[in-house]
Protein backbone atom coordinates (compact mmCIF):
# COMPACT_ATOMS: atom_id res chain seq x y z
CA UNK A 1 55.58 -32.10 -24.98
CA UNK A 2 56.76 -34.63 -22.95
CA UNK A 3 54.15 -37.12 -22.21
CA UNK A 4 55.76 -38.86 -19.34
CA UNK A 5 56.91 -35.40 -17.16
CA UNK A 6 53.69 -35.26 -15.47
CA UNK A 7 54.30 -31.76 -14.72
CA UNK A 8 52.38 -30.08 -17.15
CA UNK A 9 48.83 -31.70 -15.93
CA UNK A 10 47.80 -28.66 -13.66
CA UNK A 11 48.85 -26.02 -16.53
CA UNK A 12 46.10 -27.28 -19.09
CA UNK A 13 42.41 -26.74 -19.49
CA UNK A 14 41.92 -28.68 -22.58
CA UNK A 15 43.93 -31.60 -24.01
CA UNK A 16 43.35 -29.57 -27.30
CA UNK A 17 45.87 -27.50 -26.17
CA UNK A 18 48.76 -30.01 -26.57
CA UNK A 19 46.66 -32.68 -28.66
CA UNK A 20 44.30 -34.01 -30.44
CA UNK A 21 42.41 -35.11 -33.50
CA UNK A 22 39.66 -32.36 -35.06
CA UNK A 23 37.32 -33.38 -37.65
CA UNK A 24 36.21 -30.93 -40.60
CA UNK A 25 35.43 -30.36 -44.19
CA UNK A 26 36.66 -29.01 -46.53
CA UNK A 27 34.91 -25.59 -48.31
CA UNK A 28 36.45 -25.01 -51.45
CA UNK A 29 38.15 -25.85 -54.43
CA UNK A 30 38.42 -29.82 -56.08
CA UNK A 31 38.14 -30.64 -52.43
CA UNK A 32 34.82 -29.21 -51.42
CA UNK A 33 32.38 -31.63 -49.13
CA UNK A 34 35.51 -33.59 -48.45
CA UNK A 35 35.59 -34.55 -45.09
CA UNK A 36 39.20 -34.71 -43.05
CA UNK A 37 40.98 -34.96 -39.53
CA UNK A 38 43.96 -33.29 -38.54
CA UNK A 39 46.22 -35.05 -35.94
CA UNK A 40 48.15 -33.10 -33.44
CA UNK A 41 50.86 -35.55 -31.96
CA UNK A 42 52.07 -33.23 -29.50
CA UNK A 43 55.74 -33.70 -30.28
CA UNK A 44 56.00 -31.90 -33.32
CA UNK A 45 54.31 -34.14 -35.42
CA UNK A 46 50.87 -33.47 -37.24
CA UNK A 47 49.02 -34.69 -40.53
CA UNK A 48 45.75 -34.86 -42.02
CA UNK A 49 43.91 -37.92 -43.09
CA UNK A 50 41.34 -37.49 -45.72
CA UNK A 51 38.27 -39.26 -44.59
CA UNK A 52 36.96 -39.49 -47.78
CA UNK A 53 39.44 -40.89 -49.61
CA UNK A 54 40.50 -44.17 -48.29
CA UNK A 55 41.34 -42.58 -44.62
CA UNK A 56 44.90 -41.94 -46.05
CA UNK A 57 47.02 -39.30 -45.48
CA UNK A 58 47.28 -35.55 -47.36
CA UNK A 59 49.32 -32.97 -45.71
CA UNK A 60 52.09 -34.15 -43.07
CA UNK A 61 54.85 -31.93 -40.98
CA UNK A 62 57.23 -32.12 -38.05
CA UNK A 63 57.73 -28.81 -36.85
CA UNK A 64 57.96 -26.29 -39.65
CA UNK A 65 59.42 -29.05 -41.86
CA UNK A 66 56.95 -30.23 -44.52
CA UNK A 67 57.15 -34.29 -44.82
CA UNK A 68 55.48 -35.21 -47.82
CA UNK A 69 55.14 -34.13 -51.71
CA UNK A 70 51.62 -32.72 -52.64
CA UNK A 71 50.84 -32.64 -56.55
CA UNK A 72 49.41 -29.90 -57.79
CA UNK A 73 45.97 -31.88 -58.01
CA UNK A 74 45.91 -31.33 -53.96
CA UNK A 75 42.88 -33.13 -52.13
CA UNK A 76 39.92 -33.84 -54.58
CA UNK A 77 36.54 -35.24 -53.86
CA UNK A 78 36.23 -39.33 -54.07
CA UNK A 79 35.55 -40.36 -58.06
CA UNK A 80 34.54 -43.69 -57.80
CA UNK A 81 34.78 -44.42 -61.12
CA UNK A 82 37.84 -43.24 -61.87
CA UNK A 83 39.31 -46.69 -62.45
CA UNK A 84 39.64 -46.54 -66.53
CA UNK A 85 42.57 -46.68 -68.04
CA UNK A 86 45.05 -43.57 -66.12
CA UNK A 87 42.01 -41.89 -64.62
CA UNK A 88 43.44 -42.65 -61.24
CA UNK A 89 45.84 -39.73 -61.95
CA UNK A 90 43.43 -37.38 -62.46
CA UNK A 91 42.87 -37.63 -58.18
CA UNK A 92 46.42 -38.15 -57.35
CA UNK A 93 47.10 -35.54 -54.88
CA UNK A 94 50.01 -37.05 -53.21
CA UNK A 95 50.41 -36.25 -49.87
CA UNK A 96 51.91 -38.79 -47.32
CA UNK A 97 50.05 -41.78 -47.91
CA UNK A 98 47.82 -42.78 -51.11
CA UNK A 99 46.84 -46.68 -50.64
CA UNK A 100 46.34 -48.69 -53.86
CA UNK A 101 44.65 -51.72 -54.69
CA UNK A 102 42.64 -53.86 -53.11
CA UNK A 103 42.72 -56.62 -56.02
CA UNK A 104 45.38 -54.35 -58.22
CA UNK A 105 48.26 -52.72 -58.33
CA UNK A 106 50.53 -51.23 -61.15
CA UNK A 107 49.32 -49.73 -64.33
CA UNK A 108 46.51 -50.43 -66.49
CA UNK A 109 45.46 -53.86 -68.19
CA UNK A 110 43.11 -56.24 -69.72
CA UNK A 111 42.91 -59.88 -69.37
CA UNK A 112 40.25 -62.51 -69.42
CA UNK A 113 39.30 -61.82 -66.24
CA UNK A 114 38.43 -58.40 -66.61
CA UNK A 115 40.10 -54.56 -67.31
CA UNK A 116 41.81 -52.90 -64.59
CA UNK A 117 43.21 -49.29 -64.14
CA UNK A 118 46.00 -47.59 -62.68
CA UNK A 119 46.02 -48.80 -58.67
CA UNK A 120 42.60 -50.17 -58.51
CA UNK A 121 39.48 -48.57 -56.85
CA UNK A 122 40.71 -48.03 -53.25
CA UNK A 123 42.02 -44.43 -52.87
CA UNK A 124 38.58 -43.21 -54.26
CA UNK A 125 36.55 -44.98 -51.67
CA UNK A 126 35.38 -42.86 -48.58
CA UNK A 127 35.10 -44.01 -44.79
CA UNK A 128 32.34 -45.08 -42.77
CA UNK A 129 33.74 -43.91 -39.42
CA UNK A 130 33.41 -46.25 -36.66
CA UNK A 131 34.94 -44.35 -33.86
CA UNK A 132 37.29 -41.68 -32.86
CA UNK A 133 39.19 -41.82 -29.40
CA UNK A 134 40.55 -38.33 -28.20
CA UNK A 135 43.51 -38.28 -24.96
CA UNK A 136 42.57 -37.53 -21.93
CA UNK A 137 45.19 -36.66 -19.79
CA UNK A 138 43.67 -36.34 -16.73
CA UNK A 139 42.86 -40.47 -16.94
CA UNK A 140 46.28 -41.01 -18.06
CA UNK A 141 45.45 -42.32 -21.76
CA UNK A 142 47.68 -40.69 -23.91
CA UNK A 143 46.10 -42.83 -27.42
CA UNK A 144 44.45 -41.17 -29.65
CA UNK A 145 42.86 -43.07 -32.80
CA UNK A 146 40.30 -42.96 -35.44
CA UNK A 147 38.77 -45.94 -37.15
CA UNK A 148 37.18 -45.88 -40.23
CA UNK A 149 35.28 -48.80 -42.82
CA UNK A 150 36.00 -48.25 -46.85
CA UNK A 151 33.93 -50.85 -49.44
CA UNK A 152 35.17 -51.92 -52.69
CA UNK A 153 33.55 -53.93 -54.93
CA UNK A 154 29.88 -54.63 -56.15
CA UNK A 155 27.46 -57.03 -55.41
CA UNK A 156 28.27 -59.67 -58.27
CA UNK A 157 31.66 -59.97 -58.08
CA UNK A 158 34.79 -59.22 -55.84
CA UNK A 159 33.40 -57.58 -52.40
CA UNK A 160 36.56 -56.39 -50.12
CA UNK A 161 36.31 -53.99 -47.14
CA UNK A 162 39.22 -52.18 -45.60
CA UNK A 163 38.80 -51.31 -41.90
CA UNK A 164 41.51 -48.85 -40.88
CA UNK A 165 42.93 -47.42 -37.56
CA UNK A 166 45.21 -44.60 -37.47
CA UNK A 167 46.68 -44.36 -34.14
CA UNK A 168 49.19 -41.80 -32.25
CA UNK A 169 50.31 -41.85 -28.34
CA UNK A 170 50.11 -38.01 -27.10
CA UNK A 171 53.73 -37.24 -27.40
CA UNK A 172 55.26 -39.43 -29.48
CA UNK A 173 55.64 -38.11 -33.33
CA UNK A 174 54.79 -41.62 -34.60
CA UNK A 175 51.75 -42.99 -36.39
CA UNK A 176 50.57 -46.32 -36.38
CA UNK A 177 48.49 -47.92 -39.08
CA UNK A 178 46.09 -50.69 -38.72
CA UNK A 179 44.40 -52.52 -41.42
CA UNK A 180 42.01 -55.43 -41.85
CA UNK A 181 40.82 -56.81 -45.31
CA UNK A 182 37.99 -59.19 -45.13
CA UNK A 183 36.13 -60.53 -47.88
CA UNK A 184 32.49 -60.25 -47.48
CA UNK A 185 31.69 -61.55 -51.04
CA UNK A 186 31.16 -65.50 -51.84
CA UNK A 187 32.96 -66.14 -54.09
CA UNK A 188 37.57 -66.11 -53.48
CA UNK A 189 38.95 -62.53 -54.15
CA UNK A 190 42.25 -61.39 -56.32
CA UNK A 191 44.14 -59.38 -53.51
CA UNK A 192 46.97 -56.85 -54.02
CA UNK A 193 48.18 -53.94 -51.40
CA UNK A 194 50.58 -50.81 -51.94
CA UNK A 195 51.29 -48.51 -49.45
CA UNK A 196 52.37 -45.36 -51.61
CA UNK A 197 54.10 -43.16 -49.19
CA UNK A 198 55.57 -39.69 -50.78
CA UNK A 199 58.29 -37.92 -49.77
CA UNK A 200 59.03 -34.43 -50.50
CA UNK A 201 60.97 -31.23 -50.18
CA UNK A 202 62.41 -30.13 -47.45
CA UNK A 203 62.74 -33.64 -45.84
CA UNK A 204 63.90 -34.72 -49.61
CA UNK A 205 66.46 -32.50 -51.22
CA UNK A 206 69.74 -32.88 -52.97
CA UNK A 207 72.10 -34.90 -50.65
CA UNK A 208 69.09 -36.70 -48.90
CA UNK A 209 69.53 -40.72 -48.08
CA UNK A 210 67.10 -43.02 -48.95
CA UNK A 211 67.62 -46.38 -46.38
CA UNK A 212 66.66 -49.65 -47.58
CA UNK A 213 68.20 -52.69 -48.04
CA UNK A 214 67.30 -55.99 -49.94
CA UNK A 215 68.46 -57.59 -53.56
CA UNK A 216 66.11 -55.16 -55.95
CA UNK A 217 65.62 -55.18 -59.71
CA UNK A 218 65.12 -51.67 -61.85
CA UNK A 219 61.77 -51.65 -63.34
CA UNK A 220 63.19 -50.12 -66.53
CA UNK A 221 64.86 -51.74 -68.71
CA UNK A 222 67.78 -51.27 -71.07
CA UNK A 223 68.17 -47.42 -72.13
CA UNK A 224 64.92 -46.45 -70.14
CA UNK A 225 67.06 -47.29 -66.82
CA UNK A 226 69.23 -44.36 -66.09
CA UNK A 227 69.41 -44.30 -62.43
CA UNK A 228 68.99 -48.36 -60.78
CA UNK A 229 72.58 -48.89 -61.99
CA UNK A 230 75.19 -51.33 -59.99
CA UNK A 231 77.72 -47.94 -58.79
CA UNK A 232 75.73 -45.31 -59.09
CA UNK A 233 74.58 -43.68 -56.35
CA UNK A 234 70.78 -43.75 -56.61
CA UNK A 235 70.30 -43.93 -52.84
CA UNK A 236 71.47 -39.93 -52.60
CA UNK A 237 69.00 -37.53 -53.90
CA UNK A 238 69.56 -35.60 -56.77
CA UNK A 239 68.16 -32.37 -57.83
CA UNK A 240 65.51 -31.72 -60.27
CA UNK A 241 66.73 -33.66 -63.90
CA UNK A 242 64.93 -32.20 -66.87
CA UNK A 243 64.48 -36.12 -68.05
CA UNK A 244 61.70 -36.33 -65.13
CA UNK A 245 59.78 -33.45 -66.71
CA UNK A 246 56.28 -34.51 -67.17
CA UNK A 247 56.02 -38.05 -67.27
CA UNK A 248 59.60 -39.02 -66.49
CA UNK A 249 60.31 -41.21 -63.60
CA UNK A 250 62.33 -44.42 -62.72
CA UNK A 251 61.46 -47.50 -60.03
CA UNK A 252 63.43 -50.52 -58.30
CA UNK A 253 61.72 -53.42 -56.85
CA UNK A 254 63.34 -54.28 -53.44
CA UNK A 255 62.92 -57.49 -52.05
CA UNK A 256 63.22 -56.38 -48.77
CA UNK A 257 65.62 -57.56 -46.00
CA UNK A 258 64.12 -58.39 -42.64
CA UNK A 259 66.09 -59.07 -38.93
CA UNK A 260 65.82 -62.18 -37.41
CA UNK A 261 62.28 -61.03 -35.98
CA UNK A 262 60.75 -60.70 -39.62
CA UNK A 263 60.88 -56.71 -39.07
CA UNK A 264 61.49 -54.54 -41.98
CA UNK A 265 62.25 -50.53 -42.23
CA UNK A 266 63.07 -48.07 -44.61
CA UNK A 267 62.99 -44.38 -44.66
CA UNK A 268 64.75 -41.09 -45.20
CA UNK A 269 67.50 -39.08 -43.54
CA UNK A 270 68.06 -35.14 -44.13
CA UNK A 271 71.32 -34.75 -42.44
CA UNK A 272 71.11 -30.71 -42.61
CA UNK A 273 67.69 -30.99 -41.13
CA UNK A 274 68.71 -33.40 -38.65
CA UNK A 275 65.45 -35.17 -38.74
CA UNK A 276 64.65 -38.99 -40.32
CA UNK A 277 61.87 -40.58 -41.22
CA UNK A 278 61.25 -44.59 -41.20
CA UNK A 279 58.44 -47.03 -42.22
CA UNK A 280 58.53 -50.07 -40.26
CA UNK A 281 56.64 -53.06 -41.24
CA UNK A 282 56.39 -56.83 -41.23
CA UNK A 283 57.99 -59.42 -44.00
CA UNK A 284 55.48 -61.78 -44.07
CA UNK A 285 52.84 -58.99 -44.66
CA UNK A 286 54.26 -57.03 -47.06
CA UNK A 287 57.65 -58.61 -48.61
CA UNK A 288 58.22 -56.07 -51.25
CA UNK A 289 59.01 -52.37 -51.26
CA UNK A 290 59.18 -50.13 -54.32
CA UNK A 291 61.29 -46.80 -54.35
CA UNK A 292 59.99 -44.49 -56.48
CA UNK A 293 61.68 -41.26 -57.82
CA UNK A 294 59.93 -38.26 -59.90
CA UNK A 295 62.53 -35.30 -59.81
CA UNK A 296 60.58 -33.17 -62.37
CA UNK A 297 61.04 -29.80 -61.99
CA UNK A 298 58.31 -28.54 -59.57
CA UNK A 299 57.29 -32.15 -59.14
CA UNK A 300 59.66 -33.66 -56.99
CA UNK A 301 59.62 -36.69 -55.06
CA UNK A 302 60.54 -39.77 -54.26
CA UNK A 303 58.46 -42.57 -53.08
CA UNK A 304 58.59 -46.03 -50.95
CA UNK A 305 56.19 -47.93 -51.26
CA UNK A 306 55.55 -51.14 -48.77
CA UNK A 307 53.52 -53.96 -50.47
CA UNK A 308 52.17 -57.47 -51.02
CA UNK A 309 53.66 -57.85 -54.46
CA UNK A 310 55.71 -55.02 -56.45
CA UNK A 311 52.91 -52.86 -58.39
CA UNK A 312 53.28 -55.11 -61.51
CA UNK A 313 49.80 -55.78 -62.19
CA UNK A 314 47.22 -58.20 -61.10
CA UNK A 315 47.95 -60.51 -64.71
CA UNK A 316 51.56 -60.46 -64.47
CA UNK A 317 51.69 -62.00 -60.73
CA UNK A 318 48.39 -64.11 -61.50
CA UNK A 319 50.83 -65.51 -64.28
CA UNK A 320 53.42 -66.29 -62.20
CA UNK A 321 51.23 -68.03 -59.79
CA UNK A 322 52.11 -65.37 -57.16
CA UNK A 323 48.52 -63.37 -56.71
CA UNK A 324 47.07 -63.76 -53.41
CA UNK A 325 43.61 -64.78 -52.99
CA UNK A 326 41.19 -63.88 -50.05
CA UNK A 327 38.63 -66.57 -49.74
CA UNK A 328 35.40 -65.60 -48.54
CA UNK A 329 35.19 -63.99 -44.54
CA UNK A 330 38.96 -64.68 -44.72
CA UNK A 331 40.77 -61.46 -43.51
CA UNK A 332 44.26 -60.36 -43.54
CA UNK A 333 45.82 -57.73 -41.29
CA UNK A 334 48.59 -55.43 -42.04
CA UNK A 335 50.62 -52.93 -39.72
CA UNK A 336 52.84 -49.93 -40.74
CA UNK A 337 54.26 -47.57 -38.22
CA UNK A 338 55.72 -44.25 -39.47
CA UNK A 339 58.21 -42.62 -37.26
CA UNK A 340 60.14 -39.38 -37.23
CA UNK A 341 63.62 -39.17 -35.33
CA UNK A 342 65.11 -35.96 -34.23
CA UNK A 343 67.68 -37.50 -31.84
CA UNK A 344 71.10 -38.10 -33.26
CA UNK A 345 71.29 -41.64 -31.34
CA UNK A 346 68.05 -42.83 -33.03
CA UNK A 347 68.88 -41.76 -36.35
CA UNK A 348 72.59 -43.40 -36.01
CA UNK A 349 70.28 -46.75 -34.96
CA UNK A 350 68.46 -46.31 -38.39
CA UNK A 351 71.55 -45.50 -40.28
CA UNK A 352 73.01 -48.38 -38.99
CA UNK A 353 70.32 -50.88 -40.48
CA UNK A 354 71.01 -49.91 -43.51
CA UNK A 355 74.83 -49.75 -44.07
CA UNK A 356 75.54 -49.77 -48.15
């Protein structure tokens, strides 16, 4: 659909019929009671965001061409206390986007100023929806959005809210992420953010690129780092490697480059789909990006990651005199935009940003 050929308006009833967002909930399984939205971009792209779980994003395809990995966990119901130890796996579902912190993000740990589990609280906190803005065609407003409120925190100590806008033009298979973080506590607030996008099969597969640039560092060490190597090609996609079985996996911390605007992307191309997908985002909101690859068998995937700090852990970058704090009614904003190309002069433009 081709939002600008005005052509189309007298052939359509119902803006449903070429886009849209529909709220529901779910009826069965882990997920029962869960509320979600599915987005219909009208240009191939659509995606569900889990209302109840941090507004991020489950299922995502462009055309018949799944996007994202889902675990076998799938959608579950919010657990608000799963922030012990590795509970936060226990919800993991995948899906496009899972969003971790607010205050912490890496694995678990203790310090004086408190315990902390895998990825914080965030994920597991459901949305207060402000407002949801359908097309209308016939007025000639092709945005769509839906905002929603998430709390996290309690009364005596850190109090952070995330308020989140999801936003898509009628024919254009992007989306466009908003977020605000304000404290509304008294007292200043630890602040980390990960963006924890998943990739999958078919989009991932053996021969797919992975685009990003910047100096990195493996996050293994010695023998644990097999694949962040200086010549080896850990940029292609492998197949499934029986070392990733269970809880084998591998990471690289990417400082990552910028143009002279302070733009960053990254992304994925599948040359025998023909299709790419990018993540653009600002350097001076999130600086770091974290590539991620799983390729268990049956569990495959590959992740990158935008974020405030790599996921290291709240006492490692409170150490180093790196943690950010939020003092209190200060806010910070952060924009993503996820885009899929499908055009071979768009995807030679992405290719081209990120020449090895």
């Amino acid at each position: 659909m081709d939002a600008k050929n005005k052509s189309w308006l007298e052939k359509v009833s119902n803006t449903a019929q070429v886009g849209g967002i529909e709220t529901a909930v779910l009826d069965n399984g882990a997920g029962r009671g869960t509320r979600i939205a599915w987005i219909n971009t009208g240009a191939g792209l659509r995606f569900k965001v889990v209302i109840d779980r941090a507004m991020d994003i489950a299922e995502a395809f462009f055309n018949q061409h799944s996007l994202c990995w889902l675990s076998r966990v799938g959608v579950t119901r919010p657990q608000p206390f799963s922030d012990k130890g590795a509970d936060w796996l226990r919800t993991f579902g995948g899906g496009l986007l899972v969003t971790c912190g607010l205050t912490h993000i890496g694995g678990p740990e203790s310090d004086e100023y408190g315990d902390r589990g895998l990825h914080d609280q965030i994920s597991n906190c459901p949305a207060e929806i402000i407002s949801i803005k359908q097309p209308d065609f016939q007025q000639e407003h092709p945005e769509m959005s839906i905002t929603g409120v998430m709390r996290q925190g309690h009364p005596l100590g850190p109090n952070l809210a995330l308020t989140r806008t999801i936003r898509v033009i009628l024919g254009e298979p992007t989306i466009y992420i908003h977020d605000e973080i304000t404290n509304h506590g008294n007292c200043p607030a630890p602040h980390m953010l990960l963006y924890h996008f998943n990739f999958g099969w078919p989009l991932v597969d053996e021969g797919s690129r992975l685009l990003w640039s910047g100096s990195w560092n493996p996050r293994e060490v010695g023998d644990g780092n097999k694949i962040f190597k200086e010549g080896q090609a850990f940029k292609r996609c492998v197949g499934p490697i029986q070392d990733h079985n269970g809880s084998g996996e591998e990471a690289v911390f990417i400082d990552a480059k910028s143009d002279g605007k302070g733009a960053c992307s990254c992304g994925i191309h599948n040359e025998n789909l023909g299709i790419a997908v990018s993540l653009n985002f600002q350097k001076d909101q999130l600086p770091w990006l974290t590539n991620w690859q799983h390729w268990g068998k049956g569990e495959y995937v590959t992740g990158l990651e935008p974020g405030t700090h790599p996921p290291v852990g709240q006492k490692k970058v409170r150490e180093n005199s790196q943690l950010i704090f939020l003092q209190p009614g200060e806010r910070k904003e952060y924009n993503i935009a996820v885009k899929v190309l499908n055009h071979p002069t768009a995807i030679e433009n992405l290719l081209k940003e990120h020449v090895d």
